[in-house]
C-alpha atoms as a PDB file:
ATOM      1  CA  UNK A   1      81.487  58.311  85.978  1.00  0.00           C
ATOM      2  CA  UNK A   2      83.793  61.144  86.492  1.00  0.00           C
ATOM      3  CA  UNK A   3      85.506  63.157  83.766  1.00  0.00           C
ATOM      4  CA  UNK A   4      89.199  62.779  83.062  1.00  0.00           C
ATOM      5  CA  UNK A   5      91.452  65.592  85.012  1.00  0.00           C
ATOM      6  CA  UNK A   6      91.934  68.443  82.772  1.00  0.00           C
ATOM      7  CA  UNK A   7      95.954  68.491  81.693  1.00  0.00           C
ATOM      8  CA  UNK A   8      95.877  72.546  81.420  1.00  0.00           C
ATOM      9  CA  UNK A   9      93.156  73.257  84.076  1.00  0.00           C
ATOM     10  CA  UNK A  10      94.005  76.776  83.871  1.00  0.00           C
ATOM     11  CA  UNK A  11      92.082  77.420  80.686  1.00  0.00           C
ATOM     12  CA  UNK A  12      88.741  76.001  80.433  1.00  0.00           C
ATOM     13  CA  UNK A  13      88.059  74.494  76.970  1.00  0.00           C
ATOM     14  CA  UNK A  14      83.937  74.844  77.438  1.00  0.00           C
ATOM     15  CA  UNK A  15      82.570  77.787  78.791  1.00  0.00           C
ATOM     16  CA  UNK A  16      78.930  78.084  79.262  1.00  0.00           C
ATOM     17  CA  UNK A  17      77.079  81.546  80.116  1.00  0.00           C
ATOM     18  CA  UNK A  18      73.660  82.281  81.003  1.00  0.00           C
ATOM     19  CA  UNK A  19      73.261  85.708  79.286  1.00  0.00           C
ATOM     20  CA  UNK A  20      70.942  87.544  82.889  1.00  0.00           C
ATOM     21  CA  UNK A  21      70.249  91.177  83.201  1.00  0.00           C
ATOM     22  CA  UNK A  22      69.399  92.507  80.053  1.00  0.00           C
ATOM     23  CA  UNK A  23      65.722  93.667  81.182  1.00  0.00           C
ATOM     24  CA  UNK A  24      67.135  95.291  84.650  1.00  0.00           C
ATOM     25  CA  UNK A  25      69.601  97.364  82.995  1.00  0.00           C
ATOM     26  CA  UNK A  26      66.891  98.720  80.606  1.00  0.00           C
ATOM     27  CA  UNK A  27      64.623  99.637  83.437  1.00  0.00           C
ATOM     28  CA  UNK A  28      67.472 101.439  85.691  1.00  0.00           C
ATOM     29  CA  UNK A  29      67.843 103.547  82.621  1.00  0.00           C
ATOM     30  CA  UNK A  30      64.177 104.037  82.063  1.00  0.00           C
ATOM     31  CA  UNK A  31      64.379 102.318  78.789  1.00  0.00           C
ATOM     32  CA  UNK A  32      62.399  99.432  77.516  1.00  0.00           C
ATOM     33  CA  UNK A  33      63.108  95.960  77.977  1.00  0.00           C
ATOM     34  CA  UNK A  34      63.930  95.303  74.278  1.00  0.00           C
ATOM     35  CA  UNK A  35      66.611  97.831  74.399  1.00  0.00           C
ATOM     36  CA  UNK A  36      69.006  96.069  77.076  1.00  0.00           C
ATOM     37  CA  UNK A  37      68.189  93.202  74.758  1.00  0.00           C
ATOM     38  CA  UNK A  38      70.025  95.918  71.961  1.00  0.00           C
ATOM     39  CA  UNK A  39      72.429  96.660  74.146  1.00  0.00           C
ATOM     40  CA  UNK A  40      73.114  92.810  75.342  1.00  0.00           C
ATOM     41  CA  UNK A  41      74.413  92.093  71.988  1.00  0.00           C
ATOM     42  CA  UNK A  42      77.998  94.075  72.178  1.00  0.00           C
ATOM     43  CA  UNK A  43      78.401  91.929  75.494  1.00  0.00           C
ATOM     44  CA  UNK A  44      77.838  88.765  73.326  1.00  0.00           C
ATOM     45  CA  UNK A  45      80.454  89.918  70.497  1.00  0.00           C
ATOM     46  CA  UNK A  46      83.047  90.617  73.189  1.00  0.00           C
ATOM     47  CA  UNK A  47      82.314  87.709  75.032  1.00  0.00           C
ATOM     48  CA  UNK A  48      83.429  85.360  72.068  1.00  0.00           C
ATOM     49  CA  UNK A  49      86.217  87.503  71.313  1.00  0.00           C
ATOM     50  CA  UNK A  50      87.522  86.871  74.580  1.00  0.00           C
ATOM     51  CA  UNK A  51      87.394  82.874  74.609  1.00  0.00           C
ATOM     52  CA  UNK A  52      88.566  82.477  71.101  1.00  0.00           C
ATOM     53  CA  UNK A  53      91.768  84.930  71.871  1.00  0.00           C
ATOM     54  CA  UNK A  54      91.958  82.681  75.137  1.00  0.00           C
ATOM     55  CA  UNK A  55      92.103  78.828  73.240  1.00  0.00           C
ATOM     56  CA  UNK A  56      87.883  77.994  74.489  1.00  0.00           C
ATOM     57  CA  UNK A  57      87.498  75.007  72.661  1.00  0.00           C
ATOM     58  CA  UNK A  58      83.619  75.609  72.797  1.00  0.00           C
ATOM     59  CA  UNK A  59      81.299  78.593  73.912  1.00  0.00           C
ATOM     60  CA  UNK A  60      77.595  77.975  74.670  1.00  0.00           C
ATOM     61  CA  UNK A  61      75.589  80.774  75.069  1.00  0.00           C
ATOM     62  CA  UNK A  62      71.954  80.566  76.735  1.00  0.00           C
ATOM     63  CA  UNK A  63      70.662  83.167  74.468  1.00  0.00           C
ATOM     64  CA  UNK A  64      66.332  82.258  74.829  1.00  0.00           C
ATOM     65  CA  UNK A  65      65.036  79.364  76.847  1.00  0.00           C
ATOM     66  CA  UNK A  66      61.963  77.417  76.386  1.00  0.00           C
ATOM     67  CA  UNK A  67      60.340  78.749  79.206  1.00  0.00           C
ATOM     68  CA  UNK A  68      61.020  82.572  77.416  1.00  0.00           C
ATOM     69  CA  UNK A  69      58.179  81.734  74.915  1.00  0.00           C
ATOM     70  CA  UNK A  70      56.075  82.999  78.212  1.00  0.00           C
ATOM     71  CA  UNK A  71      57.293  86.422  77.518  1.00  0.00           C
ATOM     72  CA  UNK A  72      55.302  89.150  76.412  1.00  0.00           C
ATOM     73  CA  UNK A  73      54.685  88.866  72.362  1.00  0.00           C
ATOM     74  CA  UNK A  74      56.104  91.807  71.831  1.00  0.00           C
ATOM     75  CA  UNK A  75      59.490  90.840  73.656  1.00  0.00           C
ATOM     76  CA  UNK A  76      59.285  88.002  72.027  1.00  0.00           C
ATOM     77  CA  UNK A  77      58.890  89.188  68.453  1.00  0.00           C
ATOM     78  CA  UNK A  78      62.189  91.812  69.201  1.00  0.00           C
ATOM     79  CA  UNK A  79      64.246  89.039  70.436  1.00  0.00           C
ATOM     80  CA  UNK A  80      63.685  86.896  67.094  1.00  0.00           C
ATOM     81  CA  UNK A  81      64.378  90.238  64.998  1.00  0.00           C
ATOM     82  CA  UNK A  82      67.519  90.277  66.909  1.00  0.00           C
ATOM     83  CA  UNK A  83      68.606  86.825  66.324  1.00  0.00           C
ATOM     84  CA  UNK A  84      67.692  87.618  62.381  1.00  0.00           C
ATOM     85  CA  UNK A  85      69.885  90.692  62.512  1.00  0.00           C
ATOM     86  CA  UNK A  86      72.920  89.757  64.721  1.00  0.00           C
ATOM     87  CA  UNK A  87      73.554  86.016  62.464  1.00  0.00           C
ATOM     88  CA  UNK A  88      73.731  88.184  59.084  1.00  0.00           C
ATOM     89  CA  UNK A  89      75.835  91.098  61.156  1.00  0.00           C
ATOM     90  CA  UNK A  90      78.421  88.546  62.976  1.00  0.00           C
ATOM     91  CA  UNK A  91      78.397  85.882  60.585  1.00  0.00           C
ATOM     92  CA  UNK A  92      81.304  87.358  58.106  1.00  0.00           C
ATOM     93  CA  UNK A  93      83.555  87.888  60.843  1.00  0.00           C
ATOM     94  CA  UNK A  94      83.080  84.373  62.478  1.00  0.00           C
ATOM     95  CA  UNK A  95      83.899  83.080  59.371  1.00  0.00           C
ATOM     96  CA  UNK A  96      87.038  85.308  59.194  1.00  0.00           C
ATOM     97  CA  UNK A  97      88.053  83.992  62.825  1.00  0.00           C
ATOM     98  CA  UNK A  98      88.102  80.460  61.718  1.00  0.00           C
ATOM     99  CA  UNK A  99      84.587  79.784  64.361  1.00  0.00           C
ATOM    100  CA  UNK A 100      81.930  77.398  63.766  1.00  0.00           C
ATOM    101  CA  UNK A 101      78.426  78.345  64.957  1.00  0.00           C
ATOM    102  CA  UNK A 102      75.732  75.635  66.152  1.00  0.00           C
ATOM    103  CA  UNK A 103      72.751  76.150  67.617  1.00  0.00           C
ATOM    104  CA  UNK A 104      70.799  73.417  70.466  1.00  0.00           C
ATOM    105  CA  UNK A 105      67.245  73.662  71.117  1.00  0.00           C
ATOM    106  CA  UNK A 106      63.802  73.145  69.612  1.00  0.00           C
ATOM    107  CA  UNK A 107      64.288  74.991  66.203  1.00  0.00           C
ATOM    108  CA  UNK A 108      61.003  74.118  64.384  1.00  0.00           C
ATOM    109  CA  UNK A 109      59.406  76.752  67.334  1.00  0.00           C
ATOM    110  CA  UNK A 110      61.425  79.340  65.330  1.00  0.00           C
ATOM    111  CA  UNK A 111      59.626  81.187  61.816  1.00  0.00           C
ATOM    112  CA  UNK A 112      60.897  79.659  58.499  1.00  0.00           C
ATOM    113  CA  UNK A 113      62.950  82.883  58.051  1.00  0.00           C
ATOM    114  CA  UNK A 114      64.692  82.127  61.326  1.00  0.00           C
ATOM    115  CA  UNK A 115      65.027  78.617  60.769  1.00  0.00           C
ATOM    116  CA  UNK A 116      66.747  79.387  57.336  1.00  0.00           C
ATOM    117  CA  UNK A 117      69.269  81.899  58.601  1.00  0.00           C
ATOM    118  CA  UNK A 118      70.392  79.433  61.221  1.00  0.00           C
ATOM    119  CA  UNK A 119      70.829  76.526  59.081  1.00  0.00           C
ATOM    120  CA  UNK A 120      72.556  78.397  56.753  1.00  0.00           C
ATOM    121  CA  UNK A 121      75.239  79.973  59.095  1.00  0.00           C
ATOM    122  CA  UNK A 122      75.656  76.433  60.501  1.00  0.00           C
ATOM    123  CA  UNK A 123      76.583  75.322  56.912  1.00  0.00           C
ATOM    124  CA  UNK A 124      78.676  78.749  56.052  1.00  0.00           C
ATOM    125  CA  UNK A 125      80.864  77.976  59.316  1.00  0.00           C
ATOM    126  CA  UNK A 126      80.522  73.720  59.332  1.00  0.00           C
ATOM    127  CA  UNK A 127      84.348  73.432  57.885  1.00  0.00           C
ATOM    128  CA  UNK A 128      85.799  76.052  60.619  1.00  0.00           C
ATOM    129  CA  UNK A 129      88.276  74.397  63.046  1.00  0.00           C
ATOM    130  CA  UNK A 130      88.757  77.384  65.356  1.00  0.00           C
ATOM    131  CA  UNK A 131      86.292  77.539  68.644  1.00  0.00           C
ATOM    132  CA  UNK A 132      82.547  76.305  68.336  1.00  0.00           C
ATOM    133  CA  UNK A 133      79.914  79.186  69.476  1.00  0.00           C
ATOM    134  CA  UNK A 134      76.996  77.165  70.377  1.00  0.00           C
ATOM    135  CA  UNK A 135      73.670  79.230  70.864  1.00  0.00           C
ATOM    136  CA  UNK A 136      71.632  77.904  73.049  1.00  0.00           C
ATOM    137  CA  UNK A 137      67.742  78.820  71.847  1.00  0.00           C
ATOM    138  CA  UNK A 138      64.434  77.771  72.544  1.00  0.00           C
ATOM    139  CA  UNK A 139      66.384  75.110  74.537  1.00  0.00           C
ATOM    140  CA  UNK A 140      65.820  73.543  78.056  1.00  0.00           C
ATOM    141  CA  UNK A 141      67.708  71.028  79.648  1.00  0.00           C
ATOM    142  CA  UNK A 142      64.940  68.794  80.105  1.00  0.00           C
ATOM    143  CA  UNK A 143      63.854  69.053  77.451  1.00  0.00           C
ATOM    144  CA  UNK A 144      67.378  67.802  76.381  1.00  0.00           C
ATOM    145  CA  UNK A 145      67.704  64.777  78.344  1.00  0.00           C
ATOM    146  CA  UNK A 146      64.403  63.667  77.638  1.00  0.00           C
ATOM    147  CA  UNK A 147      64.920  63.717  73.578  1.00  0.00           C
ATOM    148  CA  UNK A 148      68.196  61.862  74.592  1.00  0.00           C
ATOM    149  CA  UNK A 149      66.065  59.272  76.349  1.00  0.00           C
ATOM    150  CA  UNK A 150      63.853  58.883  74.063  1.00  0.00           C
ATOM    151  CA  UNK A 151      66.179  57.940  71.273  1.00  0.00           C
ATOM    152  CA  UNK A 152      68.059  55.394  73.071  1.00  0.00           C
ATOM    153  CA  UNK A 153      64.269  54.120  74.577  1.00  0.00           C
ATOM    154  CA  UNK A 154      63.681  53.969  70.309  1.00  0.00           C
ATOM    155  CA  UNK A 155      67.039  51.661  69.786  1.00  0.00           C
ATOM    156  CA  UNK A 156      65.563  49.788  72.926  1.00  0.00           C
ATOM    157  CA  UNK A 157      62.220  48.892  71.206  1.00  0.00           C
ATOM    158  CA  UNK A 158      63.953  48.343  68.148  1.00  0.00           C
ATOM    159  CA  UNK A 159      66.266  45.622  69.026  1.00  0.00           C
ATOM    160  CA  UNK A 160      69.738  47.429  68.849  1.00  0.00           C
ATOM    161  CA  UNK A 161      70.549  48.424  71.836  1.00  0.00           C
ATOM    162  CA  UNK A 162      69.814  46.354  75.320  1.00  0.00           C
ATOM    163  CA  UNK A 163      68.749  48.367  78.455  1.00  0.00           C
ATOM    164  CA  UNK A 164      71.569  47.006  80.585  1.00  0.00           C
ATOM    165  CA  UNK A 165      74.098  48.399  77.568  1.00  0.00           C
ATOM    166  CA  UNK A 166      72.649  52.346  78.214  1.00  0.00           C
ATOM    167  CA  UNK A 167      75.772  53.790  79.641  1.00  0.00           C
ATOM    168  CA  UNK A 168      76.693  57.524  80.887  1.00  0.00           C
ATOM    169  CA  UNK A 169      78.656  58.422  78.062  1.00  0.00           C
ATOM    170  CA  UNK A 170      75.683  56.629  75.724  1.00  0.00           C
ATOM    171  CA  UNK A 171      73.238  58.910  77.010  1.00  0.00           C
ATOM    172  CA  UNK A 172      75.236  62.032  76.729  1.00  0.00           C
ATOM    173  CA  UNK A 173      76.572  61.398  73.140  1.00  0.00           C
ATOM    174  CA  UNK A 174      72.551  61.636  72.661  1.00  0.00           C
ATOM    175  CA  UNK A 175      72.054  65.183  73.980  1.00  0.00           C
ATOM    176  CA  UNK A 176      72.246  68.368  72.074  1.00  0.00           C
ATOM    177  CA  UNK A 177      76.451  68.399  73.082  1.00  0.00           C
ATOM    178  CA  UNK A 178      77.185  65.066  72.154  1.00  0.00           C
ATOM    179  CA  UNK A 179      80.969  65.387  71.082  1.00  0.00           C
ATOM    180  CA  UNK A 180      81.626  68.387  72.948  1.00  0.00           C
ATOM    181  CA  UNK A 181      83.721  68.311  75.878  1.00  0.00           C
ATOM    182  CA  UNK A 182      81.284  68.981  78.888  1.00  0.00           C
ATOM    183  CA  UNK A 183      81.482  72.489  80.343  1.00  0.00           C
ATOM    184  CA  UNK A 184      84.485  73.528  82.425  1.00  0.00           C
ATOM    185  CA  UNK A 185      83.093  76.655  83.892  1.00  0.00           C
ATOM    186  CA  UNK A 186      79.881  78.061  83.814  1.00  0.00           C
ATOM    187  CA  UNK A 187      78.960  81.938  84.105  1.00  0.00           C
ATOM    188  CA  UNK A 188      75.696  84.007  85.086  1.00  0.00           C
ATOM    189  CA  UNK A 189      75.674  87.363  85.271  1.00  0.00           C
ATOM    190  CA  UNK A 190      72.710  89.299  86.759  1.00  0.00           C
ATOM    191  CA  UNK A 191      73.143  88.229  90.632  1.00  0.00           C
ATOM    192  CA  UNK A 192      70.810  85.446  90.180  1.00  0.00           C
ATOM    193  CA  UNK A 193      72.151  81.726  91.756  1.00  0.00           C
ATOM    194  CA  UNK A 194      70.651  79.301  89.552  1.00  0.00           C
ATOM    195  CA  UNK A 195      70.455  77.119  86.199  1.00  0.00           C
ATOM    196  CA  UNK A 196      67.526  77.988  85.455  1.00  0.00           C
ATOM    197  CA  UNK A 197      67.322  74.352  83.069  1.00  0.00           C
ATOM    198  CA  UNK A 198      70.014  75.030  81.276  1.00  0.00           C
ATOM    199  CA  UNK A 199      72.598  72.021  80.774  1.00  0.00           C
ATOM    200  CA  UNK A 200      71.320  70.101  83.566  1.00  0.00           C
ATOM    201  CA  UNK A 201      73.041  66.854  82.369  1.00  0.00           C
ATOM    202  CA  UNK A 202      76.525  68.582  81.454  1.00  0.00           C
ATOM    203  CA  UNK A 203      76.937  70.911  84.034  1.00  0.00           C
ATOM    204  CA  UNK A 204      77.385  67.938  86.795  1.00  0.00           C
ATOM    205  CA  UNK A 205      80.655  68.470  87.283  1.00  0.00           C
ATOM    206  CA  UNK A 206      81.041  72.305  86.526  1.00  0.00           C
ATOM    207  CA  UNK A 207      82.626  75.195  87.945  1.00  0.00           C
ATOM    208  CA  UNK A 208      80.340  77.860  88.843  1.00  0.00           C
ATOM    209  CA  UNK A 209      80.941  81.504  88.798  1.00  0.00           C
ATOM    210  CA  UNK A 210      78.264  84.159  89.711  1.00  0.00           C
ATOM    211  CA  UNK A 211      78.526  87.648  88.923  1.00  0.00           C
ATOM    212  CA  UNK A 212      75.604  90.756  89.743  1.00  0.00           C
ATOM    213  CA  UNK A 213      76.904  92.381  86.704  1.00  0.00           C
ATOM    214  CA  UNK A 214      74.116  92.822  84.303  1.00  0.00           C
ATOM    215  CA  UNK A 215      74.853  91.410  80.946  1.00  0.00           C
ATOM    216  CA  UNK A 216      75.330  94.651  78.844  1.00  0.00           C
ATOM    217  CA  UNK A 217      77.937  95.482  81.663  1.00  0.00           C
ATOM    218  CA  UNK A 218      79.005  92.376  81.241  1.00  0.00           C
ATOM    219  CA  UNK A 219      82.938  92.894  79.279  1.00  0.00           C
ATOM    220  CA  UNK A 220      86.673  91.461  79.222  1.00  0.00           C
ATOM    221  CA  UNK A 221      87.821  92.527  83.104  1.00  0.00           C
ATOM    222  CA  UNK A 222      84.436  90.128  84.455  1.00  0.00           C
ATOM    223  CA  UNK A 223      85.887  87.731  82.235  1.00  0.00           C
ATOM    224  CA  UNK A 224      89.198  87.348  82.965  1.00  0.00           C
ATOM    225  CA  UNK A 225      87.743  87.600  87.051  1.00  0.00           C
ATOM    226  CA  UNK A 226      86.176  84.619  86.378  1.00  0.00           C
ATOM    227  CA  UNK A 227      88.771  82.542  84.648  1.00  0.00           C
ATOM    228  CA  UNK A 228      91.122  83.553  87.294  1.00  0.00           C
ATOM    229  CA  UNK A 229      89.055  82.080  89.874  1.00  0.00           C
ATOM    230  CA  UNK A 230      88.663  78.602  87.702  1.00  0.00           C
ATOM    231  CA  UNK A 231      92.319  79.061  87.214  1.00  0.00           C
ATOM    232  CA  UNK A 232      92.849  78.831  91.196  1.00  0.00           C
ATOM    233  CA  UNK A 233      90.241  75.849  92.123  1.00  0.00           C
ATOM    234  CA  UNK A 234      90.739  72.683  92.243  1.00  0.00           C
ATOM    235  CA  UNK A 235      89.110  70.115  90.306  1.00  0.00           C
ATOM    236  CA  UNK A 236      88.923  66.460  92.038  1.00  0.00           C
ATOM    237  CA  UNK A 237      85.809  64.399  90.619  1.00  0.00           C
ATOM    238  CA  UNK A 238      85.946  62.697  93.683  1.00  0.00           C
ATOM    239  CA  UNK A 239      88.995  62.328  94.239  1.00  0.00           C
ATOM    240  CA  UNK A 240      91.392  63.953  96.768  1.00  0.00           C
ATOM    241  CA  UNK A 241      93.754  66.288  96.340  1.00  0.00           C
ATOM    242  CA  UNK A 242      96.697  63.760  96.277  1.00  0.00           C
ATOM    243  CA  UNK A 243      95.574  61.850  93.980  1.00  0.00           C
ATOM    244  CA  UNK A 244      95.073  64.850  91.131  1.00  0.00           C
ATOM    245  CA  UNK A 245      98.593  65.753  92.336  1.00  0.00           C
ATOM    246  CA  UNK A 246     100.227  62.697  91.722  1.00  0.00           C
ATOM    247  CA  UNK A 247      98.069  62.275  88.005  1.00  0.00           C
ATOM    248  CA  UNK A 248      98.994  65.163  86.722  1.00  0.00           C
ATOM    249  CA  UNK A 249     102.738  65.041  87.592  1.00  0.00           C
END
């Protein structure tokens, strides 16, 4: 099953990014890892300022995978003080911008202290109407689709749902997105070419763009790069390029 032809495909109304580079750009400079992790953050804020000025319906950030647990401890521990610091920093002026914040991923790996901040800027911004930020942490994509599977393998063995009646669209309302529109464009910066298990379900149908900028570097001209090249491609789903003439005259 194919998604529906966007009817503006010039903006796309989910952009996902895969946040690469932070611990090269420390180590050009000499520096320590932690601190391109510092710096990383002022890409982040301008990032969403960008897509909410633009109309992005929703932006998902890949902001700590669950392979990153692997990390040194002291990386680790840094990266959770940052989380801590950056939701009470940004969180008044989300709120101010009308965003709602939600987070995907396997929380209960997080401390208490982290686990409270998050639920409460969830609740704080749950009534905003303006673009979703999703933060992707501690996540993995499959680690997604198989808590997706799961469930519906639960309704299964329970009676109240029958195997032949598991659908596409069933199975995604199940994953961590479920009522999002699936991405439109997806970004990673750092000169890496890969996913790296991040929305492996949702991204089927995505428009990639790869950048060698390293994330702190990362700012508004590499943005608008990229949606100018989603802007220009064409987006079939199998069809050809008649047919998404003719549907969206």
């Amino acid at each position: 099953m194919s998604p529906d032809i966007p009817q503006n495909p010039a903006v796309p109304r989910h952009v996902a990014v895969i946040m690469d580079g932070n611990g090269r750009w420390a180590r050009a400079r000499h520096l320590p890892r932690t601190e391109g992790h510092r710096q990383g953050v002022h890409a982040t804020r301008a990032t969403v300022r960008f897509c909410a000025s633009r109309g992005v319906e929703v932006l998902t950030l890949f902001a700590f995978s669950s392979e990153n647990w692997r990390r040194p401890v002291s990386e680790v521990r840094t990266l959770m003080g940052l989380f801590v610091t950056a939701l009470e920093r940004e969180l008044p002026e989300l709120e101010a911008n009308n965003i709602r914040l939600r987070f995907i991923g396997e929380r209960e790996n997080f401390s208490a202290k982290l686990r409270s901040r998050i639920n409460e800027a969830e609740k704080r911004t749950a009534a905003n109407s303006g673009m979703n930020l999703v933060i992707a942490a501690s996540y993995g994509g499959r680690w997604d689709v198989l808590c997706a599977v799961r469930r519906l393998a639960e309704q299964v063995a329970a009676g109240t749902l029958a195997p032949e009646a598991i659908t596409e669209a069933g199975l995604a309302a199940e994953l961590s997105t479920g009522g999002m529109p699936e991405p439109d464009l997806f970004i990673r910066t750092g000169g890496e070419h890969r996913l790296s298990n991040f929305l492996l379900w949702q991204l089927a149908y995505t428009e990639l763009f790869f950048t060698d900028v390293l994330w702190p570097d990362f700012d508004a001209p590499v943005l608008e790069a990229a949606f100018e090249c989603f802007a220009r491609r064409e987006r079939r789903f199998g069809r050809t390029g008649d047919q998404v003439t003719r549907e969206r005259a």
